[in-house]
C-alpha atoms as a PDB file:
ATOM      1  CA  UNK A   1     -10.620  36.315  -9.674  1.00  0.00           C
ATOM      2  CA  UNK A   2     -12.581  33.487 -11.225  1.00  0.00           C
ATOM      3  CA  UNK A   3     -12.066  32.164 -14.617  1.00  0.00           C
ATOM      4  CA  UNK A   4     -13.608  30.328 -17.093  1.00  0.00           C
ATOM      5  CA  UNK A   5     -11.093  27.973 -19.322  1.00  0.00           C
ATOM      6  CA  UNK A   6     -10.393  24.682 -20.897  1.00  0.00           C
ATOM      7  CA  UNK A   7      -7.386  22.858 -19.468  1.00  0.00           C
ATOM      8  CA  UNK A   8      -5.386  22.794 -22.590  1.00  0.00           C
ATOM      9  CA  UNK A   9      -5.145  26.638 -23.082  1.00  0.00           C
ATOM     10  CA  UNK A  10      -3.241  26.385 -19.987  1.00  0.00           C
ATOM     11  CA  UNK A  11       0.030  24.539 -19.239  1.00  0.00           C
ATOM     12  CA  UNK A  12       0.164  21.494 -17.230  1.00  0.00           C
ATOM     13  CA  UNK A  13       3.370  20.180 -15.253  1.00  0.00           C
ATOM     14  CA  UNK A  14       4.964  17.059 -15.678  1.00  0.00           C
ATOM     15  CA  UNK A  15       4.512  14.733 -12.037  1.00  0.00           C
ATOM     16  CA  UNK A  16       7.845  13.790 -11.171  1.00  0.00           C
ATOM     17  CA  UNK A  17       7.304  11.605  -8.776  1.00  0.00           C
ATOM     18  CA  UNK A  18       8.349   7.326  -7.950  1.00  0.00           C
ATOM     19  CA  UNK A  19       5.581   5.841  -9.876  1.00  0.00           C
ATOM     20  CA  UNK A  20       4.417   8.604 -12.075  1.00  0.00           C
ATOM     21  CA  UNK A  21       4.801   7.691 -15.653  1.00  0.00           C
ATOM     22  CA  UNK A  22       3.121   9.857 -18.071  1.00  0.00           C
ATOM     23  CA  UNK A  23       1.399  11.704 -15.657  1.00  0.00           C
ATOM     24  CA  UNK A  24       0.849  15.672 -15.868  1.00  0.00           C
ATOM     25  CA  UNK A  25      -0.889  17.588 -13.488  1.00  0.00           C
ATOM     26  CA  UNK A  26      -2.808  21.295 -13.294  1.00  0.00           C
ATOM     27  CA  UNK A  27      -3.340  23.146 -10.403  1.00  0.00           C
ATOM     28  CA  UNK A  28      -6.695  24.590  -9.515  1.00  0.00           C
ATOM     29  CA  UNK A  29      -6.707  25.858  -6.337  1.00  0.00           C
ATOM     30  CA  UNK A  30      -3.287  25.568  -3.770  1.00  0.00           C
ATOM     31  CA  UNK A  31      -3.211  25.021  -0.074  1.00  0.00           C
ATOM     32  CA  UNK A  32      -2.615  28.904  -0.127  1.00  0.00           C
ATOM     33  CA  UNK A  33      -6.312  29.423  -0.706  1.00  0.00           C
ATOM     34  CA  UNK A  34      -8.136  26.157  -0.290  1.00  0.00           C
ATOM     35  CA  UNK A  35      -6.806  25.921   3.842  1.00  0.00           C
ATOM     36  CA  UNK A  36      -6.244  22.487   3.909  1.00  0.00           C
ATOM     37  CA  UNK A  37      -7.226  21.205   0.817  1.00  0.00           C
ATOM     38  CA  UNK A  38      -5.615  21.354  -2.765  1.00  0.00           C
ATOM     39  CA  UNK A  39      -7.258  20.924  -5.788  1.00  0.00           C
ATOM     40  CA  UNK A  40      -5.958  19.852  -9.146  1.00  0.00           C
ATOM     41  CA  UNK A  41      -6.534  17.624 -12.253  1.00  0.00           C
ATOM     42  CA  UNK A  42      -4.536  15.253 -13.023  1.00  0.00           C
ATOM     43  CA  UNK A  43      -4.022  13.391 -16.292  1.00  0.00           C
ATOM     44  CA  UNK A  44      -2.761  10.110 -16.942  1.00  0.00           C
ATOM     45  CA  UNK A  45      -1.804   9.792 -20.795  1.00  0.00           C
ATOM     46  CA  UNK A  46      -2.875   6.334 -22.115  1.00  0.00           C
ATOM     47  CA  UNK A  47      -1.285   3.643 -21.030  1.00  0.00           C
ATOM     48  CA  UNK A  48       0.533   5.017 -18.264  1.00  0.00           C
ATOM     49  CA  UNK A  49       0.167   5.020 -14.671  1.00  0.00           C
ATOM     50  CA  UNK A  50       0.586   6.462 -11.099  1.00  0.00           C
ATOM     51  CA  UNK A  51       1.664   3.683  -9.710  1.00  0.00           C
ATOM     52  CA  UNK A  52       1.069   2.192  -6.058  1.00  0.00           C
ATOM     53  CA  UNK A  53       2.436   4.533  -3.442  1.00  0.00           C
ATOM     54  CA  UNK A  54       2.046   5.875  -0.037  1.00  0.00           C
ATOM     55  CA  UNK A  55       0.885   9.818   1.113  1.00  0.00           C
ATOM     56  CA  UNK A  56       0.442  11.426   3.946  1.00  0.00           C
ATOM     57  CA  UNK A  57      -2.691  13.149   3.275  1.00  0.00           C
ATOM     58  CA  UNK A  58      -5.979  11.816   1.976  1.00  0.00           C
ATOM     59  CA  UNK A  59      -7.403  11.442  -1.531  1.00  0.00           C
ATOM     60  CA  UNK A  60     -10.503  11.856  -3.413  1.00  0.00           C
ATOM     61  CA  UNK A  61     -10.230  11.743  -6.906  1.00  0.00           C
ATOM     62  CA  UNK A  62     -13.378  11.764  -9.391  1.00  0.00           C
ATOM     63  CA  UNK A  63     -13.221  10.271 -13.175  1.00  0.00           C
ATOM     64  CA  UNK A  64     -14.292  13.040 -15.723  1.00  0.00           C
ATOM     65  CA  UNK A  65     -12.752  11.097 -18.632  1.00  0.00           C
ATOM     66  CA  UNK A  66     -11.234   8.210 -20.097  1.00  0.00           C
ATOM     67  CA  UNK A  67     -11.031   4.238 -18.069  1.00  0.00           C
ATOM     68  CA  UNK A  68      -8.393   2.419 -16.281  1.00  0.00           C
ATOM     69  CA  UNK A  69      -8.198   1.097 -12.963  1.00  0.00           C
ATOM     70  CA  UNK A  70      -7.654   1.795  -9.547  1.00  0.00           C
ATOM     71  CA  UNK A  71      -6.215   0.458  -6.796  1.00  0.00           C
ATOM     72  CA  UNK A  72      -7.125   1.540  -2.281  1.00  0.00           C
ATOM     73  CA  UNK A  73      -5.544  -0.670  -0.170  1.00  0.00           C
ATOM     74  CA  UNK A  74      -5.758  -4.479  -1.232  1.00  0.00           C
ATOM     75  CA  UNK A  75      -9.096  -3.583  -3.701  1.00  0.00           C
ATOM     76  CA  UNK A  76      -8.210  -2.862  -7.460  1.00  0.00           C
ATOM     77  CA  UNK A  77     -11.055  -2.368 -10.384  1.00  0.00           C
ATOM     78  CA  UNK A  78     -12.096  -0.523 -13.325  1.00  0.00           C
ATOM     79  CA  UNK A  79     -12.999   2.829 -13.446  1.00  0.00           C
ATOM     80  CA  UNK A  80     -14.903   5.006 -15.699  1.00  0.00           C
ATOM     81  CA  UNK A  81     -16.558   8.375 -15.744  1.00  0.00           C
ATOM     82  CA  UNK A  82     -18.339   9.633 -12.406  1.00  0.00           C
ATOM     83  CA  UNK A  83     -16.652   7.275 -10.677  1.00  0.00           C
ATOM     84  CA  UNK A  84     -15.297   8.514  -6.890  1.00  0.00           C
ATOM     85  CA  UNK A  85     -12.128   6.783  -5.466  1.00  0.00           C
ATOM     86  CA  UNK A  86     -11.211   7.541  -1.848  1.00  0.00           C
ATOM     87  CA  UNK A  87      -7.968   7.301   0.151  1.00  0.00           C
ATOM     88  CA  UNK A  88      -7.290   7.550   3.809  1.00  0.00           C
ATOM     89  CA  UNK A  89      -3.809   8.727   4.929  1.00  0.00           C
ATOM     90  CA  UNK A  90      -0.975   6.626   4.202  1.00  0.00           C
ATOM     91  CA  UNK A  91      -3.169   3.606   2.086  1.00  0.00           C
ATOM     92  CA  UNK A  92      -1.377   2.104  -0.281  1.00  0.00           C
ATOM     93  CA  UNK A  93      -3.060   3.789  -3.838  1.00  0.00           C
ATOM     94  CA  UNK A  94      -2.556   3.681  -7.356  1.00  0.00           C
ATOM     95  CA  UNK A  95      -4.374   4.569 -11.143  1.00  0.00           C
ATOM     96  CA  UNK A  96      -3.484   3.115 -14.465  1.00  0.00           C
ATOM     97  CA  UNK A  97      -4.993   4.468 -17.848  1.00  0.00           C
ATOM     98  CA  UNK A  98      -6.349   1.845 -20.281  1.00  0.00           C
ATOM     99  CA  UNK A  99      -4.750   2.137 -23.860  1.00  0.00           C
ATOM    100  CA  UNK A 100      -8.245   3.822 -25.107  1.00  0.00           C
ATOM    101  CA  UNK A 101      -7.427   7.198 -23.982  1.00  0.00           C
ATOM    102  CA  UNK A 102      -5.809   9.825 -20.941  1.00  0.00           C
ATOM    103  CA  UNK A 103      -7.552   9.238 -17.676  1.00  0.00           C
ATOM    104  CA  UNK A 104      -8.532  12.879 -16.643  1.00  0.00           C
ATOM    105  CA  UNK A 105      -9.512  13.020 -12.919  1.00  0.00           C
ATOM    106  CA  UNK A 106     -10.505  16.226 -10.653  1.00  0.00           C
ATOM    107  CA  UNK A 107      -8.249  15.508  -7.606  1.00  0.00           C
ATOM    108  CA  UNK A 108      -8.388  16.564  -4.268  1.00  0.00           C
ATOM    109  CA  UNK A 109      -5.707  16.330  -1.602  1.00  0.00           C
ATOM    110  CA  UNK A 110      -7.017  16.795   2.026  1.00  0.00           C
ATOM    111  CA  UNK A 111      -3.717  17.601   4.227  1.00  0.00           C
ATOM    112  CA  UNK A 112      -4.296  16.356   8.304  1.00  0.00           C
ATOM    113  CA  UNK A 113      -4.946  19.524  10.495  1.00  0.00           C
ATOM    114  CA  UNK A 114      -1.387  21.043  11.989  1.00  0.00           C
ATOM    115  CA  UNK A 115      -1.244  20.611  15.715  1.00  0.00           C
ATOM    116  CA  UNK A 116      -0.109  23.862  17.411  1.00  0.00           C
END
């Protein structure tokens, strides 16, 4: 069933994860449903960070709110609203939130197709 909500009515987890530091996360649609994609925001509180690390799955990930930075590969810059970042499996990644405010950022994780 669809819904219609703001985020905060709803709980979000706590990331733990190497790298994660004030980072929460709310899932919007699991592998379950979305085949091989899962969808999620994901929040970085001000002045934290999800730092560099390694998946095995790609990324895209689009600003809805806040600035920081990103980091693909060897490239890092600002980021702002609207803005699209793109991973391929296993590139080095990583976000940091500027002390302004929480990066918010609609995030999808694209999974490799299973070989039967």
């Amino acid at each position: 069933m669809g819904r219609i909500f703001t985020p905060e009515e709803n709980g979000w987890r706590h990331v733990e994860r190497r790298g994660a530091d004030q980072v929460t996360s709310y899932l919007l649609l699991p592998t379950e449903r979305g085949g091989r994609t899962r969808l999620s925001l994901t929040r970085i509180e001000r002045g934290g960070a999800f730092g560099p690390h390694i998946d095995d799955y790609e990324h895209v990930f689009c600003v809805l709110q806040g600035r920081g930075e990103a980091m693909v590969g060897k490239e890092r810059r600002a980021i702002e609203p609207g803005d699209l970042i793109v991973t391929d499996i296993r590139e080095p990644h990583g976000l940091w939130a500027d002390s302004t405010g929480d990066l918010v950022l609609l995030t999808a994780n694209v999974y490799p197709e299973t070989t039967g």
